[in-house]
PDB file of N, CA and C in Angstrom:
ATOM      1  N   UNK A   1      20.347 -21.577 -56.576  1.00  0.00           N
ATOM      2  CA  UNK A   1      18.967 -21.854 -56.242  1.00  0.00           C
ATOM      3  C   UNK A   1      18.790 -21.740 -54.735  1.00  0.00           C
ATOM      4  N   UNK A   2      17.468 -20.861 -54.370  1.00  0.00           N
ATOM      5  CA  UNK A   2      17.507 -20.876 -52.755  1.00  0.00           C
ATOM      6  C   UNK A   2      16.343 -21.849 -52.194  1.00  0.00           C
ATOM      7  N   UNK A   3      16.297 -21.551 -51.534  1.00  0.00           N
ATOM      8  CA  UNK A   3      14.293 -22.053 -50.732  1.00  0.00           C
ATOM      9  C   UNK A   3      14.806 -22.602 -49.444  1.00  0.00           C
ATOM     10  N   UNK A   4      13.504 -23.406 -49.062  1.00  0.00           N
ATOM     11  CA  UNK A   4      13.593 -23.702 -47.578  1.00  0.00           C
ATOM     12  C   UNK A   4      12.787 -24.918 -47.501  1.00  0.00           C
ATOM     13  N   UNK A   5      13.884 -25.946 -46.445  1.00  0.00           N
ATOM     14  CA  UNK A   5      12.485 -27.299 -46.530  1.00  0.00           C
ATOM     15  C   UNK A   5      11.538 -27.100 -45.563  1.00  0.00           C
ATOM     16  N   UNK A   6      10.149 -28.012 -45.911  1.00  0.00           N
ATOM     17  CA  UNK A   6       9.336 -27.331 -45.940  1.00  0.00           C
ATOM     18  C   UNK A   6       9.197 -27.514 -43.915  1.00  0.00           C
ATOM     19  N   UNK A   7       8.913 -26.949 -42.882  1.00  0.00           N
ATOM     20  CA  UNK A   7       8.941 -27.321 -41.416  1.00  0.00           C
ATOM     21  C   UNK A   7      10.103 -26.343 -40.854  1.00  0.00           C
ATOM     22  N   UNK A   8      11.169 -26.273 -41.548  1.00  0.00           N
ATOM     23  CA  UNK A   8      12.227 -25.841 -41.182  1.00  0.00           C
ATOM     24  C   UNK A   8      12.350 -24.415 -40.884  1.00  0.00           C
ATOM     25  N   UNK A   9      12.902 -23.586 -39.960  1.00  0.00           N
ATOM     26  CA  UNK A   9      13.581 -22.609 -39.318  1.00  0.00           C
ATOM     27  C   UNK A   9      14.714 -22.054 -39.904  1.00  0.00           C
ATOM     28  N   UNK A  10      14.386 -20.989 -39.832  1.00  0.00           N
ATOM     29  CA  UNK A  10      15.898 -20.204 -40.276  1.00  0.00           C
ATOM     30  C   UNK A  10      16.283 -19.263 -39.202  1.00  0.00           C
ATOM     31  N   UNK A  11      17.660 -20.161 -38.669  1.00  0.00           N
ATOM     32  CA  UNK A  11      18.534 -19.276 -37.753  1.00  0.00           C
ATOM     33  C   UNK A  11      20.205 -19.029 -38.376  1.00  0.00           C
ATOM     34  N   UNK A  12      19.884 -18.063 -38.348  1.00  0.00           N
ATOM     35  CA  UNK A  12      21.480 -17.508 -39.558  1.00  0.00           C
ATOM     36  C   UNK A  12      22.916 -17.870 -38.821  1.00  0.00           C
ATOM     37  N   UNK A  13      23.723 -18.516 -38.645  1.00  0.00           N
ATOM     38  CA  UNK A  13      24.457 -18.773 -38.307  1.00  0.00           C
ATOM     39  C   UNK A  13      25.548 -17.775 -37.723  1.00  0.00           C
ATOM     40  N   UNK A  14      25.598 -16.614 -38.215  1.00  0.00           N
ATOM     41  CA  UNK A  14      25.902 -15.255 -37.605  1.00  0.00           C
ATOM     42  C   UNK A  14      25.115 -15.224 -36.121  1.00  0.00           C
ATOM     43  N   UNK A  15      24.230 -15.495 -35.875  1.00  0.00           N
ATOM     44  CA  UNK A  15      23.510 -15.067 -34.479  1.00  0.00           C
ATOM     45  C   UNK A  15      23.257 -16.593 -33.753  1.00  0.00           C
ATOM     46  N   UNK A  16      23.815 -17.635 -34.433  1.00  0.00           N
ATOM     47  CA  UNK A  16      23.191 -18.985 -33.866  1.00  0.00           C
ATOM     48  C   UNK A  16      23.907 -18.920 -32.260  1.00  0.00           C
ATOM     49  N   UNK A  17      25.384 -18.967 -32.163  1.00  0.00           N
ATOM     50  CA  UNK A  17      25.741 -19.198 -30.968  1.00  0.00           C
ATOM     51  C   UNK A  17      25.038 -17.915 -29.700  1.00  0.00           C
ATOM     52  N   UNK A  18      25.103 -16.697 -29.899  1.00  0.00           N
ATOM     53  CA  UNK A  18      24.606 -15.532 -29.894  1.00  0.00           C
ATOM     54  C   UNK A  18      23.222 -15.972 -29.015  1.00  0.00           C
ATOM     55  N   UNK A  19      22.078 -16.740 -30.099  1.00  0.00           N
ATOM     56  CA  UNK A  19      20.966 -16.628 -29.639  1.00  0.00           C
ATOM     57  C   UNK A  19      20.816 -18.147 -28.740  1.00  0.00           C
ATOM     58  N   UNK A  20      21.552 -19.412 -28.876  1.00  0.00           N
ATOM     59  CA  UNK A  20      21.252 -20.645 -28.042  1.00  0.00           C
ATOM     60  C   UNK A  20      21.677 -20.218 -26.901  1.00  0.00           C
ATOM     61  N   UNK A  21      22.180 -19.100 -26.672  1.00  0.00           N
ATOM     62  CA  UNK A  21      22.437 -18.402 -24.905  1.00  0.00           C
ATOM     63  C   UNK A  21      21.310 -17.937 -24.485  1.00  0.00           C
ATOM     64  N   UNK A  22      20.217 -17.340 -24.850  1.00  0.00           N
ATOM     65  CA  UNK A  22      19.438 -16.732 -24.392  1.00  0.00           C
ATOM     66  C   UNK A  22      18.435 -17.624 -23.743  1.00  0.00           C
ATOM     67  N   UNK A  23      17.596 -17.229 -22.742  1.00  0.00           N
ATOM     68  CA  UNK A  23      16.672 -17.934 -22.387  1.00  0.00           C
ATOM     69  C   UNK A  23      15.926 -18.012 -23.073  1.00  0.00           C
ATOM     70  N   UNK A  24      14.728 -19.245 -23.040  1.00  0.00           N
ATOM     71  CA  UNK A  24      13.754 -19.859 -23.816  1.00  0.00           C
ATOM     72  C   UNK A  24      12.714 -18.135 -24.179  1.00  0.00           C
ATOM     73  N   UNK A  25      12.176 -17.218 -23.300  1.00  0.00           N
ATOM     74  CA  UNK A  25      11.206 -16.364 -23.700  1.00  0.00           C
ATOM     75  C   UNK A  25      12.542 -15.532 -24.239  1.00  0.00           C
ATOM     76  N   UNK A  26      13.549 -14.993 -24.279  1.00  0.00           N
ATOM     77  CA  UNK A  26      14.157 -13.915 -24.940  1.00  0.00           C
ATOM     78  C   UNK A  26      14.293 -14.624 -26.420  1.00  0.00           C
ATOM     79  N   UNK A  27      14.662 -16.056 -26.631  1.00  0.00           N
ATOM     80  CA  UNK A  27      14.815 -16.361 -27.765  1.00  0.00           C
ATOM     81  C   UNK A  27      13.229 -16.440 -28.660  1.00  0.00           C
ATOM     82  N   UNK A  28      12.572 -16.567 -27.893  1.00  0.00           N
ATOM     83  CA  UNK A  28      11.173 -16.558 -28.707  1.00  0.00           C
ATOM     84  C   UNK A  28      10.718 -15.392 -29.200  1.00  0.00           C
ATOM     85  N   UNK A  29      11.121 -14.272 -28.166  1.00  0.00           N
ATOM     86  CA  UNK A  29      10.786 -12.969 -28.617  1.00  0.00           C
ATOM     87  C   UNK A  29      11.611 -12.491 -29.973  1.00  0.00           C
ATOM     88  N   UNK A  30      12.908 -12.937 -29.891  1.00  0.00           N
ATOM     89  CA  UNK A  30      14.230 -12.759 -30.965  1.00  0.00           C
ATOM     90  C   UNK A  30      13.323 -13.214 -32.112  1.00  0.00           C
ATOM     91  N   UNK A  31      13.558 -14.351 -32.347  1.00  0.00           N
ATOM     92  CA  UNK A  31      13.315 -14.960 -33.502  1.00  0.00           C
ATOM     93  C   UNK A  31      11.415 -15.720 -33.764  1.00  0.00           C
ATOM     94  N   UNK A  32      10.593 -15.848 -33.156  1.00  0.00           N
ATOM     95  CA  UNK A  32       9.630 -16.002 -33.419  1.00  0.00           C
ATOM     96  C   UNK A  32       9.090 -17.310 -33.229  1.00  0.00           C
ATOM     97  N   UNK A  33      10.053 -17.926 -32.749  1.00  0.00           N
ATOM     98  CA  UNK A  33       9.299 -19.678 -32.523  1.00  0.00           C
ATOM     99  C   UNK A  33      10.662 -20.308 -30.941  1.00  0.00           C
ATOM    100  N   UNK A  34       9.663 -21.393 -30.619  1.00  0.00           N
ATOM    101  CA  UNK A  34      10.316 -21.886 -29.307  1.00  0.00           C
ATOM    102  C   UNK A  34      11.853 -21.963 -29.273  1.00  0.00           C
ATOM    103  N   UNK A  35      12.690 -21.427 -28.566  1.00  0.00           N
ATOM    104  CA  UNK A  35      13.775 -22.634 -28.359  1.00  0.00           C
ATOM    105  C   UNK A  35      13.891 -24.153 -28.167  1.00  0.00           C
ATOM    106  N   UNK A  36      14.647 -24.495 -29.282  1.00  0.00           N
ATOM    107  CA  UNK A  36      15.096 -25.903 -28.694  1.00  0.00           C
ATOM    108  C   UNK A  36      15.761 -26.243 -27.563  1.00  0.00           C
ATOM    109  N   UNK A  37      14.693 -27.653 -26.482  1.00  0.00           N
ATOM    110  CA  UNK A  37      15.591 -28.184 -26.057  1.00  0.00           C
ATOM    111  C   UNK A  37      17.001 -29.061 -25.951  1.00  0.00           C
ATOM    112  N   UNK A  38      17.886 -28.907 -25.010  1.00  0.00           N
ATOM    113  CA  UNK A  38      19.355 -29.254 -25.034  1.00  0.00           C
ATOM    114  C   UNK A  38      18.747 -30.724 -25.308  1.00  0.00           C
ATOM    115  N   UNK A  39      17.919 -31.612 -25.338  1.00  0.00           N
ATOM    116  CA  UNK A  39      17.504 -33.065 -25.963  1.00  0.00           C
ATOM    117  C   UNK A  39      16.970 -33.003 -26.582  1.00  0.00           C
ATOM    118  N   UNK A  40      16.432 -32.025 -27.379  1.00  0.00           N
ATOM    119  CA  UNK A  40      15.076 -32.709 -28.604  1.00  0.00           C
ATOM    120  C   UNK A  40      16.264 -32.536 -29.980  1.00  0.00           C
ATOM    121  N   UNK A  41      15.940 -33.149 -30.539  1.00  0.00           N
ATOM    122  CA  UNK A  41      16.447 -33.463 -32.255  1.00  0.00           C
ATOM    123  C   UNK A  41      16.298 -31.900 -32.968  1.00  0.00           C
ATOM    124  N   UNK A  42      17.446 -31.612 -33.107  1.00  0.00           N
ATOM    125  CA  UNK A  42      17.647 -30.558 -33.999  1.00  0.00           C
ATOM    126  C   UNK A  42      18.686 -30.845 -35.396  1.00  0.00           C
ATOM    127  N   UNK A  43      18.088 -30.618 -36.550  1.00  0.00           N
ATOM    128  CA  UNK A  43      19.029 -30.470 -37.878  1.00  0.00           C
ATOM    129  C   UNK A  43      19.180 -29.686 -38.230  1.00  0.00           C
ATOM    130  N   UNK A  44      20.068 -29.412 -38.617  1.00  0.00           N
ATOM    131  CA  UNK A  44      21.182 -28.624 -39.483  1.00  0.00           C
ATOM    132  C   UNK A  44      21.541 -28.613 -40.997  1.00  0.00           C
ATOM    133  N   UNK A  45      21.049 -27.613 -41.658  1.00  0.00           N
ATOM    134  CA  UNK A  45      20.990 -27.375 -42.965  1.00  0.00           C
ATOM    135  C   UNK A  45      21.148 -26.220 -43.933  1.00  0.00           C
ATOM    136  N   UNK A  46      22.070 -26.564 -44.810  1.00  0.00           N
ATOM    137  CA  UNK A  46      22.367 -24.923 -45.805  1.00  0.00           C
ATOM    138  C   UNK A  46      22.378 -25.328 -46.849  1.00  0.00           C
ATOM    139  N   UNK A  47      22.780 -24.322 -47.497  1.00  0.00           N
ATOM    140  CA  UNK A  47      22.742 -24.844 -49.126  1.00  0.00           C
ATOM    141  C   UNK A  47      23.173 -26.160 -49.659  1.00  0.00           C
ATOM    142  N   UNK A  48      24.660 -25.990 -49.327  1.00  0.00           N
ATOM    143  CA  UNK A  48      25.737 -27.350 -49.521  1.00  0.00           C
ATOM    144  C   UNK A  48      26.351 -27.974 -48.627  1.00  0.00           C
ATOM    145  N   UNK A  49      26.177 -27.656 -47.589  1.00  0.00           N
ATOM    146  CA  UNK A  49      26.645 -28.438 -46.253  1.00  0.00           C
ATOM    147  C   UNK A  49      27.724 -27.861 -45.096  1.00  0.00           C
ATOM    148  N   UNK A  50      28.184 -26.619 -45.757  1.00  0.00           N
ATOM    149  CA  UNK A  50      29.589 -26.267 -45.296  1.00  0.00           C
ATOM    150  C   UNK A  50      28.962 -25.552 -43.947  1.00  0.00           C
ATOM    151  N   UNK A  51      27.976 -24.487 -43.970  1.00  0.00           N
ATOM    152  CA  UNK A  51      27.772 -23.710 -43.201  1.00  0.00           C
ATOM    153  C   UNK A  51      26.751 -24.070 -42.009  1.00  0.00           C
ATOM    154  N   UNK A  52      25.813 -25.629 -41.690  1.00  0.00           N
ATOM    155  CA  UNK A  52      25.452 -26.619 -41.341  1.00  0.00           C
ATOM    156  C   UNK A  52      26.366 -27.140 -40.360  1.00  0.00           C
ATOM    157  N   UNK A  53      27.564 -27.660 -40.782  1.00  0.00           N
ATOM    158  CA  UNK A  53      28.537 -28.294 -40.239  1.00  0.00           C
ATOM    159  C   UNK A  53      28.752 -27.025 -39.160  1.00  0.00           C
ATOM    160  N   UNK A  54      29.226 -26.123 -39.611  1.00  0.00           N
ATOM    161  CA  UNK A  54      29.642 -24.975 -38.341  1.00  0.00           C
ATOM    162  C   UNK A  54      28.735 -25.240 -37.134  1.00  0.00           C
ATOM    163  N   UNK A  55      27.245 -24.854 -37.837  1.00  0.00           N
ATOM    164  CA  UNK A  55      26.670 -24.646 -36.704  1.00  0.00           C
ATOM    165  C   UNK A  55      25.985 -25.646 -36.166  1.00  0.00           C
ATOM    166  N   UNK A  56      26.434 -27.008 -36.718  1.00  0.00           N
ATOM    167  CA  UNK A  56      26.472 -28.321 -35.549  1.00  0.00           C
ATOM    168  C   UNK A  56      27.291 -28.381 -34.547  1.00  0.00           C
ATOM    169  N   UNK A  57      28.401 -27.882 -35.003  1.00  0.00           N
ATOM    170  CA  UNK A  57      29.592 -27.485 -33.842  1.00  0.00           C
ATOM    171  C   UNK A  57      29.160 -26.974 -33.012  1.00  0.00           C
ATOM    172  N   UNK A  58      28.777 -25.515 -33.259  1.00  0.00           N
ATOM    173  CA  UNK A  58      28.641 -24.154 -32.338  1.00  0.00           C
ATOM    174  C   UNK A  58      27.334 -24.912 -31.314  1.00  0.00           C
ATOM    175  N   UNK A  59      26.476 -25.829 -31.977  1.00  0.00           N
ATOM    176  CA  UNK A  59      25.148 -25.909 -31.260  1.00  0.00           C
ATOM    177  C   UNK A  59      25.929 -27.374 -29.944  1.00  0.00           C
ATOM    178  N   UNK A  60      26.647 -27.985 -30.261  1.00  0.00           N
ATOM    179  CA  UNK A  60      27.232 -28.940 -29.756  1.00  0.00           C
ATOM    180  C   UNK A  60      28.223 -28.250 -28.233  1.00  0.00           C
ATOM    181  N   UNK A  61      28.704 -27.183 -29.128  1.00  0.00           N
ATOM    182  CA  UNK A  61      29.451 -26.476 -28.088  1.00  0.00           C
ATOM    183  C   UNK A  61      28.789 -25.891 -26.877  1.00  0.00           C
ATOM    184  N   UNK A  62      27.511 -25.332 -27.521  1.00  0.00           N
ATOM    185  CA  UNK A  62      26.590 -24.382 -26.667  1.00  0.00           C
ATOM    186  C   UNK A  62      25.464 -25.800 -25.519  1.00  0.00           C
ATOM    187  N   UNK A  63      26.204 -27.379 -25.643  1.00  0.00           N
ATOM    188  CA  UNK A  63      25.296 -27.847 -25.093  1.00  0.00           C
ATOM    189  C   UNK A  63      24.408 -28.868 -25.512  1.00  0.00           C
ATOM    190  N   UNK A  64      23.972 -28.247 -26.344  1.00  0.00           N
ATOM    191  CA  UNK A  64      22.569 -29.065 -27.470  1.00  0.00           C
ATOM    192  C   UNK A  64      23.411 -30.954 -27.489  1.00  0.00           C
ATOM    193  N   UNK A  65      22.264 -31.880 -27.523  1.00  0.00           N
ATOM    194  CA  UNK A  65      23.173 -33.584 -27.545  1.00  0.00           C
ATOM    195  C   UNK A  65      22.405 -33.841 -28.675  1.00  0.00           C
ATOM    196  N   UNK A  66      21.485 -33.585 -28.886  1.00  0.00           N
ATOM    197  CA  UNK A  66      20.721 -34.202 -30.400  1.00  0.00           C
ATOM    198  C   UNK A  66      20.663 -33.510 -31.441  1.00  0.00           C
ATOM    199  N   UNK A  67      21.961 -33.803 -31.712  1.00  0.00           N
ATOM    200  CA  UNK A  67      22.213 -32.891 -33.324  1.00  0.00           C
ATOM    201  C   UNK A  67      22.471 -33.788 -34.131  1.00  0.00           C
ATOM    202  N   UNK A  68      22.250 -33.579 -35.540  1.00  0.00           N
ATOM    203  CA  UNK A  68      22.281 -33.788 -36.465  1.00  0.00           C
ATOM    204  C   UNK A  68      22.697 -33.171 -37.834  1.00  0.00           C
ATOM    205  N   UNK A  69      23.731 -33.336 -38.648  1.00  0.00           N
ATOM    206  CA  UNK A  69      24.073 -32.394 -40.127  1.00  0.00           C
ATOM    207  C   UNK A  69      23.599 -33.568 -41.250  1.00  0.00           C
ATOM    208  N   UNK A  70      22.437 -31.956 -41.760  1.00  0.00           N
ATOM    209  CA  UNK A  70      22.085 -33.029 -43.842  1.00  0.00           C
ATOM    210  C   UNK A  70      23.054 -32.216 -43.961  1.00  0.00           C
ATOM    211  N   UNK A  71      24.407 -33.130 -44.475  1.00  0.00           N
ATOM    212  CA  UNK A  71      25.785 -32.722 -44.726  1.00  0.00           C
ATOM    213  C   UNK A  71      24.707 -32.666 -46.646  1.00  0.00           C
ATOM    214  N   UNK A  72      23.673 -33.143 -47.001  1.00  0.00           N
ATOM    215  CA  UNK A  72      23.719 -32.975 -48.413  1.00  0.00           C
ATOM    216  C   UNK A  72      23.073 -31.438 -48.443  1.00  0.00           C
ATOM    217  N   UNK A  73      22.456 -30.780 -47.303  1.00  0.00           N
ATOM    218  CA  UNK A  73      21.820 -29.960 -47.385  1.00  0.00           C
ATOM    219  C   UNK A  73      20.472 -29.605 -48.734  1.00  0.00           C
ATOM    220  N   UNK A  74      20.440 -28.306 -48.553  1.00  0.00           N
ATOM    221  CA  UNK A  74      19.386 -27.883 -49.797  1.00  0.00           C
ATOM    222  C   UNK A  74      19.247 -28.423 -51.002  1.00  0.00           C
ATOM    223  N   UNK A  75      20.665 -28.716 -51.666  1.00  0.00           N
ATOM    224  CA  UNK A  75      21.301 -29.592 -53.065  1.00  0.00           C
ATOM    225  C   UNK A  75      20.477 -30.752 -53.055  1.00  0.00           C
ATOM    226  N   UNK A  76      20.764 -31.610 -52.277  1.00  0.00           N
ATOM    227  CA  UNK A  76      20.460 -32.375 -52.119  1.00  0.00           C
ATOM    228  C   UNK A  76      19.041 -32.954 -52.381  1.00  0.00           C
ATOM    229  N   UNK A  77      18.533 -31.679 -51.268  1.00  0.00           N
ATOM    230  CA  UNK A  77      16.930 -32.291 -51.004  1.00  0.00           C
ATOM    231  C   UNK A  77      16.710 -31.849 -52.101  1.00  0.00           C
ATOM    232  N   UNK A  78      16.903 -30.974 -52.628  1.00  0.00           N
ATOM    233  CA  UNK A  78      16.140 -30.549 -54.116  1.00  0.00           C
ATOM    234  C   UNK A  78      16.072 -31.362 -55.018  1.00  0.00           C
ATOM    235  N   UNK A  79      17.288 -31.818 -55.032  1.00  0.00           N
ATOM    236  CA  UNK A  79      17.449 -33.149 -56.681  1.00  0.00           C
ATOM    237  C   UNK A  79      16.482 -34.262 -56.005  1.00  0.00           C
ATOM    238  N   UNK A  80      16.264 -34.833 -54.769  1.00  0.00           N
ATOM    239  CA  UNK A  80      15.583 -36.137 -54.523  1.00  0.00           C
ATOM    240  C   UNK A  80      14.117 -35.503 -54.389  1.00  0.00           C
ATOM    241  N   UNK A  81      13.846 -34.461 -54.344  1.00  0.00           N
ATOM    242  CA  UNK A  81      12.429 -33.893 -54.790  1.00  0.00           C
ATOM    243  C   UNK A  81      11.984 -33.551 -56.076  1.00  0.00           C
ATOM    244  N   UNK A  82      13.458 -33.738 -57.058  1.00  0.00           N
ATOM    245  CA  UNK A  82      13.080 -33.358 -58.383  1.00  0.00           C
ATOM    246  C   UNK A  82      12.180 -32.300 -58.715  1.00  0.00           C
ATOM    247  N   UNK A  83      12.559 -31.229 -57.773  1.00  0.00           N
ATOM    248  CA  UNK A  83      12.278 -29.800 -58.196  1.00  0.00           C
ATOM    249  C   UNK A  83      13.077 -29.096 -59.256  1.00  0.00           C
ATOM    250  N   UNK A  84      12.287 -28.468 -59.991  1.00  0.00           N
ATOM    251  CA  UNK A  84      12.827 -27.728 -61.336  1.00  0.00           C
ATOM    252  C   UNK A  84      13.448 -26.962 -60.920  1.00  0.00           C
ATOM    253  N   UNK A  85      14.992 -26.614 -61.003  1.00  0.00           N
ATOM    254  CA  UNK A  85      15.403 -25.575 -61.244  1.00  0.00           C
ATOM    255  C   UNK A  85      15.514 -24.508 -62.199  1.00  0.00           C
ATOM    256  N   UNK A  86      15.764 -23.569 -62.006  1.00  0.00           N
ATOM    257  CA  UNK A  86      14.930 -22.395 -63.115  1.00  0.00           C
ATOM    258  C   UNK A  86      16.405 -22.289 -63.851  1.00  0.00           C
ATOM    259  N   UNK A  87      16.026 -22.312 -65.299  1.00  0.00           N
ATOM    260  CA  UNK A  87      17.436 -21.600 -65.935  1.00  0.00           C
ATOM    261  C   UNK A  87      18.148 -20.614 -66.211  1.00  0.00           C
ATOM    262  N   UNK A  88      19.262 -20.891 -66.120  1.00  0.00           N
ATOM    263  CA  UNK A  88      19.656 -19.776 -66.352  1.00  0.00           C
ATOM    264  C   UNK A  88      19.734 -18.713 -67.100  1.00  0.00           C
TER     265      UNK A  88
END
């Protein structure tokens, strides 16, 4: 099951360390919305948690202090939203 919660950003973890180098207008131009500041609250989220965790690291490494991992990720939020999953 895929989707996206609902506010949330998608930065692919392939380009995450890649793009928290760039300055604030190159990253806006990249991807389409502000860079985060190295203090504002950023989370971290994937399907099941594994690929989240990385890029709490990588964002930790690159600087960033207000991080955060939904180690339950997508799974998670889905079952406590009691969204239907489609069958198989």
């Amino acid at each position: 099951m895929q989707g996206m919660i609902p506010s949330a950003v998608n930065l692919p973890l392939t380009v995450l360390g890649e793009s928290l180098k760039l300055d604030p207008e190159a990253f806006k131009a990249k991807h389409g919305y502000d860079k985060p500041r190295f203090n504002q609250l950023v989370i971290f989220y994937c399907r099941s948690g594994q690929r989240s965790t990385s890029a709490s690291d990588v964002a930790k490494r690159n600087g960033f202090c207000s991080i955060l991992n939904y180690k339950g990720s997508w799974l998670e939020w889905v079952e406590k939203q009691n969204i239907q999953k489609p069958s198989a």
